[in-house]
N, C-alpha and C. Protein backbone atom coordinates (compact mmCIF):
# COMPACT_ATOMS: atom_id res chain seq x y z
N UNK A 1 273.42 3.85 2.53
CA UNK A 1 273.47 4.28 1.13
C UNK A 1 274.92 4.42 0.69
N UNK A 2 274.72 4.23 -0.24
CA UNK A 2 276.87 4.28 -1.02
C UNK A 2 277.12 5.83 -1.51
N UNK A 3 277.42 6.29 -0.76
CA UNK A 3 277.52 7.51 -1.19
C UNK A 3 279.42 8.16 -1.87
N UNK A 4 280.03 7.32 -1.28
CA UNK A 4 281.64 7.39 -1.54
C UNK A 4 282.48 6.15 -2.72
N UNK A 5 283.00 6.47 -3.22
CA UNK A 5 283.61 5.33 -3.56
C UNK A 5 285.27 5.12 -4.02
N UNK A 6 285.58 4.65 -4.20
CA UNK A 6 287.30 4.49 -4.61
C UNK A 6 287.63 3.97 -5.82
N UNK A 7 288.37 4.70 -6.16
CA UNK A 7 288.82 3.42 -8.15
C UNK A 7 289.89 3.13 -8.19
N UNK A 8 290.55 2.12 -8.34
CA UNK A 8 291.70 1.66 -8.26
C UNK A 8 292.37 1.23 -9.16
N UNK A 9 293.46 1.83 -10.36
CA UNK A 9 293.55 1.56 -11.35
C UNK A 9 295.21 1.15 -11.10
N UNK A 10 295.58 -0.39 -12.01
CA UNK A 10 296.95 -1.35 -11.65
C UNK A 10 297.12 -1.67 -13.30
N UNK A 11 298.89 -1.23 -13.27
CA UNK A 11 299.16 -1.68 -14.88
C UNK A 11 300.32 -3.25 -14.22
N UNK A 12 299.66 -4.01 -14.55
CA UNK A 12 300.72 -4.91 -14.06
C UNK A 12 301.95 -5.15 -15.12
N UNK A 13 303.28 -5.47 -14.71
CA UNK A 13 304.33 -5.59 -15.02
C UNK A 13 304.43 -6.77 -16.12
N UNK A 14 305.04 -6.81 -17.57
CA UNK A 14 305.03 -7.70 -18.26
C UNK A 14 305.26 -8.84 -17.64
N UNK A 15 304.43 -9.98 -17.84
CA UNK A 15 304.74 -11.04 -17.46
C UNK A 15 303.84 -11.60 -16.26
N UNK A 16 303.89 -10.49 -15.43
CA UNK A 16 302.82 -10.58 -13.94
C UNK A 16 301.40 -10.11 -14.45
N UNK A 17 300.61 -10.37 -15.17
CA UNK A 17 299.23 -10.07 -15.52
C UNK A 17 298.97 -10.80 -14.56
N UNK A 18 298.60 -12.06 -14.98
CA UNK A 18 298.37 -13.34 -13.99
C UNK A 18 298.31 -13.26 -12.17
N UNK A 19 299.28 -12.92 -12.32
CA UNK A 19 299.93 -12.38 -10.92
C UNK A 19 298.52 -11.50 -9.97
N UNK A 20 298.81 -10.61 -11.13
CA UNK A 20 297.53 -9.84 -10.85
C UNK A 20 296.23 -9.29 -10.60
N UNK A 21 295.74 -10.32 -11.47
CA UNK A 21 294.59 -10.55 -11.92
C UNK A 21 294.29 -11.43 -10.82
N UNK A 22 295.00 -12.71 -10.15
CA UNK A 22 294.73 -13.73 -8.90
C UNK A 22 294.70 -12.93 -7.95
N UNK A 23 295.74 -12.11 -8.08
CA UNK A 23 295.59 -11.08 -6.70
C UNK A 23 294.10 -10.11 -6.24
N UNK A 24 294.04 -9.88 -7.24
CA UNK A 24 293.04 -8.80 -7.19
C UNK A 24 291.60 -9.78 -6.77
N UNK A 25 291.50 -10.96 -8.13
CA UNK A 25 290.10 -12.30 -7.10
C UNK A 25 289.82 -12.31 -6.32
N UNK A 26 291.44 -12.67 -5.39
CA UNK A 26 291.29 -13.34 -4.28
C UNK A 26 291.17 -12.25 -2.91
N UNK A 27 291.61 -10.78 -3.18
CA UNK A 27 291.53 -9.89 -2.39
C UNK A 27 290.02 -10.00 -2.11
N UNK A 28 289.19 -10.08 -3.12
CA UNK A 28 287.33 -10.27 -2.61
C UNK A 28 287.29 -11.13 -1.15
N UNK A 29 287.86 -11.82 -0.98
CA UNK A 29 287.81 -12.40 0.38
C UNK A 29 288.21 -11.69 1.69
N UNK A 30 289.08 -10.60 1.42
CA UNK A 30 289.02 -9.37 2.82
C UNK A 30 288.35 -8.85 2.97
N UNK A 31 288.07 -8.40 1.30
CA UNK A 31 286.82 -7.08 1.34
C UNK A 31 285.67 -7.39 1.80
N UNK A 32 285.18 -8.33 1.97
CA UNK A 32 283.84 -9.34 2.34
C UNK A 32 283.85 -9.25 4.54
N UNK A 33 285.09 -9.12 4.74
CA UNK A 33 284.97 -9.24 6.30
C UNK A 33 285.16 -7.58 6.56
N UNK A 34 285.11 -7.19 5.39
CA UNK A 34 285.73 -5.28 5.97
C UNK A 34 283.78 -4.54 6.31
N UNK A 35 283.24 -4.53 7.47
CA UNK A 35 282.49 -4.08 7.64
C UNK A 35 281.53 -3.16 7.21
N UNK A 36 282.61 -2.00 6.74
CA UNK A 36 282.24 -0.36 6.08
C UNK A 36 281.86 -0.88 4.47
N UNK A 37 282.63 -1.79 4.02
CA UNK A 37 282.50 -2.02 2.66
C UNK A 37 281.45 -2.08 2.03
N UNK A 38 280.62 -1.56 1.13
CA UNK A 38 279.47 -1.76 0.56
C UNK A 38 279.38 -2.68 -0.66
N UNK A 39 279.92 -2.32 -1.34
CA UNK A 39 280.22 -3.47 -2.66
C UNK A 39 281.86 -3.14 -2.74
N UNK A 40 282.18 -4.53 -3.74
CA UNK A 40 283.76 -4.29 -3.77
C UNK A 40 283.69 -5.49 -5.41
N UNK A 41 284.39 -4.18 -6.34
CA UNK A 41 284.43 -5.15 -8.00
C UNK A 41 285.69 -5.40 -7.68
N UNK A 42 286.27 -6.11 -8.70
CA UNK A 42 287.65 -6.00 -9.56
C UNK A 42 287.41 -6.74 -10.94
N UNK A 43 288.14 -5.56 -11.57
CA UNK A 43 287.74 -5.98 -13.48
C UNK A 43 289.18 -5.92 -14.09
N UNK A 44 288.81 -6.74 -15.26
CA UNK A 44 289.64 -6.25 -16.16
C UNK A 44 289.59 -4.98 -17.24
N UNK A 45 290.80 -4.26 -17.47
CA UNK A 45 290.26 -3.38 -18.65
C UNK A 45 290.80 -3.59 -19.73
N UNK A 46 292.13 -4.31 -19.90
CA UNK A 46 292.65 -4.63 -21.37
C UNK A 46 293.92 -5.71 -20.39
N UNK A 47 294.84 -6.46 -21.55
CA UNK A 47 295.68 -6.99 -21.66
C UNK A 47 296.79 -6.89 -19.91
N UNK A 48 296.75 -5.95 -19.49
CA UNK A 48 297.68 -5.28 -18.32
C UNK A 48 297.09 -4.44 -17.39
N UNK A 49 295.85 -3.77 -17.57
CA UNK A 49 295.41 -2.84 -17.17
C UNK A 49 294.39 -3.46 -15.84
N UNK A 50 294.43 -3.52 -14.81
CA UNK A 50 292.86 -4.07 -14.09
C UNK A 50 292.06 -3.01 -13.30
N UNK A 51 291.53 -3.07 -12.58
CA UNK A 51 291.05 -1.88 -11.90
C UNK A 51 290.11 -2.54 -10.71
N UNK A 52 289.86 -1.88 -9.41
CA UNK A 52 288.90 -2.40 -8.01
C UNK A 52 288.08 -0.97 -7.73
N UNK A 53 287.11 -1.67 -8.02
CA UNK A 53 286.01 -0.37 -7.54
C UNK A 53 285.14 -0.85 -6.51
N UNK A 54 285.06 0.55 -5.17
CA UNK A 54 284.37 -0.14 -4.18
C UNK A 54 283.56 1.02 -3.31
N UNK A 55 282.47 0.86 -2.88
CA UNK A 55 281.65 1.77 -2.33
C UNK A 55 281.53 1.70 -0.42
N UNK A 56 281.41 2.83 -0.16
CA UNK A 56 281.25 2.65 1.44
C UNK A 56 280.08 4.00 1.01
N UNK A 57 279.62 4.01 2.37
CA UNK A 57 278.71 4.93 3.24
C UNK A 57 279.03 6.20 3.55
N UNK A 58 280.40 6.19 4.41
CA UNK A 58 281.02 7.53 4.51
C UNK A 58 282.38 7.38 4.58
N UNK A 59 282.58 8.61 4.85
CA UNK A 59 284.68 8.62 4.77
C UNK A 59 285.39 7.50 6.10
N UNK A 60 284.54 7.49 6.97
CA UNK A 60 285.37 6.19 8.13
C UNK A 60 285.31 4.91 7.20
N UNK A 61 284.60 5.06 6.69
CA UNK A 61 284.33 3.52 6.23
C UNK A 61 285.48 3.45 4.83
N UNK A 62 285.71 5.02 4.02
CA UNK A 62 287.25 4.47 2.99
C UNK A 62 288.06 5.01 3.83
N UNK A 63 287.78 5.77 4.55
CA UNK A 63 289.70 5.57 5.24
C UNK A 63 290.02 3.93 6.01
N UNK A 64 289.16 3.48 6.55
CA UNK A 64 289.22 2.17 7.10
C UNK A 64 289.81 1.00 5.68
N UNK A 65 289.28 1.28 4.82
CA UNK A 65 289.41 0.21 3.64
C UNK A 65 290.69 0.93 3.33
N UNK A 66 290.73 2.22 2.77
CA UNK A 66 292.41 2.68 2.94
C UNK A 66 293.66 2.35 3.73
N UNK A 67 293.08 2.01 4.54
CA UNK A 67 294.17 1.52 5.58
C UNK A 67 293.93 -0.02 6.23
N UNK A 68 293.10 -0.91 5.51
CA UNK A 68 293.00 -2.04 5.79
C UNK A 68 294.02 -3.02 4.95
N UNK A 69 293.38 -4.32 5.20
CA UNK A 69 294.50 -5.06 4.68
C UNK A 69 294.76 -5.08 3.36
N UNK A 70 293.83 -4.96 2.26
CA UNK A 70 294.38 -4.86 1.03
C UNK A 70 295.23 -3.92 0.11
N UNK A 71 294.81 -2.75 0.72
CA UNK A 71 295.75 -1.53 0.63
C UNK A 71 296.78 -2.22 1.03
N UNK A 72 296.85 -2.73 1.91
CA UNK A 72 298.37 -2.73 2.96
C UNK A 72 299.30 -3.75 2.37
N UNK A 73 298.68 -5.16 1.34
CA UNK A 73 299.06 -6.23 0.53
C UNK A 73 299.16 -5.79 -0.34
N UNK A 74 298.41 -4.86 -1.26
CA UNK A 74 299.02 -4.17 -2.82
C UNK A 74 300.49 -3.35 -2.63
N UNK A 75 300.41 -2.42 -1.73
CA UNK A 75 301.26 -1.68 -1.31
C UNK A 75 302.78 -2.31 -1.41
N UNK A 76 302.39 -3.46 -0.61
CA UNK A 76 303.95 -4.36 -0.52
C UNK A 76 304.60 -5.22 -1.65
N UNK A 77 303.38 -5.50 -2.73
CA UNK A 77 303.22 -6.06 -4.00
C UNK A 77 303.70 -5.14 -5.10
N UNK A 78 303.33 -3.77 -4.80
CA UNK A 78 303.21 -3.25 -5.86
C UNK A 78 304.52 -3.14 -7.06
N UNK A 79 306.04 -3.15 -6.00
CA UNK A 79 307.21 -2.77 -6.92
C UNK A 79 307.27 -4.64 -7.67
N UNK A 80 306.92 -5.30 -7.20
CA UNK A 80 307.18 -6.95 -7.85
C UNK A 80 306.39 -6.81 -8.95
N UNK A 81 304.96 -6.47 -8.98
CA UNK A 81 303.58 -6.96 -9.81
C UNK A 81 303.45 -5.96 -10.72
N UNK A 82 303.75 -4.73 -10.71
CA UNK A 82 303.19 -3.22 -11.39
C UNK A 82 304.61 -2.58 -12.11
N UNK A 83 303.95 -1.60 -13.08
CA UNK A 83 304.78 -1.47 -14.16
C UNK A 83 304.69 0.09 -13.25
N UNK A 84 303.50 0.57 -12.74
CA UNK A 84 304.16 2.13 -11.53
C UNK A 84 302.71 1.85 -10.76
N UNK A 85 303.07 3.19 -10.02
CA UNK A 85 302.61 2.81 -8.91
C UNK A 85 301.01 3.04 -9.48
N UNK A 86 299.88 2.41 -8.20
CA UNK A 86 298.47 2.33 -8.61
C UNK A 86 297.88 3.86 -8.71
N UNK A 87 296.88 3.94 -9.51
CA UNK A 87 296.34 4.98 -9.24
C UNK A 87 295.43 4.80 -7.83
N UNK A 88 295.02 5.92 -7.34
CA UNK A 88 293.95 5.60 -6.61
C UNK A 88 292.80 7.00 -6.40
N UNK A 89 291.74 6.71 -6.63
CA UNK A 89 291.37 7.86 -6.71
C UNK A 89 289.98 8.25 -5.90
N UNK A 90 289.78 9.00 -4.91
CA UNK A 90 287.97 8.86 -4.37
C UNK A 90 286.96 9.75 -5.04
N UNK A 91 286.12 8.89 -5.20
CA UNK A 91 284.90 9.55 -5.91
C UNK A 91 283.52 9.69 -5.13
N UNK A 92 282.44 10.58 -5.51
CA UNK A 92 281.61 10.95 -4.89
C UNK A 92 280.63 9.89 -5.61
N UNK A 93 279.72 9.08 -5.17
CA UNK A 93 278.75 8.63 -6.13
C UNK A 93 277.21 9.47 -6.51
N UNK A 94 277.03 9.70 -7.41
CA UNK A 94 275.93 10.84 -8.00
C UNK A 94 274.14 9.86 -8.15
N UNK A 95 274.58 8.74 -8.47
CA UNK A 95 273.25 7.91 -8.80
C UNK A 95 274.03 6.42 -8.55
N UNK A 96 273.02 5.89 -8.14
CA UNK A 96 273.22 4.16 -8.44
C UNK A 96 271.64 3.21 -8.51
N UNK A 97 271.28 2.02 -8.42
CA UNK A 97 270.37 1.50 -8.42
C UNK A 97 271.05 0.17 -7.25
């Protein structure tokens, strides 16, 4: 059951939308081999703004995604691609279908 989840909110840097927006796509391809992972979005919210929302089971399973590879590729991205640093935030999930 998805009981945890993470929100990940990225203002990318004028110019690097693009940048960003590929980045964030193509990250779906880690998240897919990350075991704990339950679902894994990435959206847009306006012009600069994107955001990755993703559900696990329990806390091994986001500290694992916390400390897996995409964390670990935004992280190193972030001063090139981002206007500051990401938000990141964990949430409890209350309902889903």
């Amino acid at each position: 059951m998805k009981n945890l989840g993470l929100l990940a909110t990225l203002k990318a840097k004028s110019g690097k939308e693009m940048e960003v927006e590929n980045f964030i796509k193509e990250a779906v391809n880690l998240a897919r081999k990350e075991e704990k992972t339950i679902t894994w979005y990435s959206f847009k919210i306006n012009h600069n703004t994107y955001g990755i929302f993703d559900t696990f089971e329990n806390e091994s399973g986001r500290d694992a995604h916390l400390n897996g590879e995409i964390a670990s590729a935004l992280m190193e991205k972030a001063s090139e691609l981002l206007s500051e640093s990401p938000t990141i935030e964990k949430v409890e999930i209350l309902s889903a279908v």
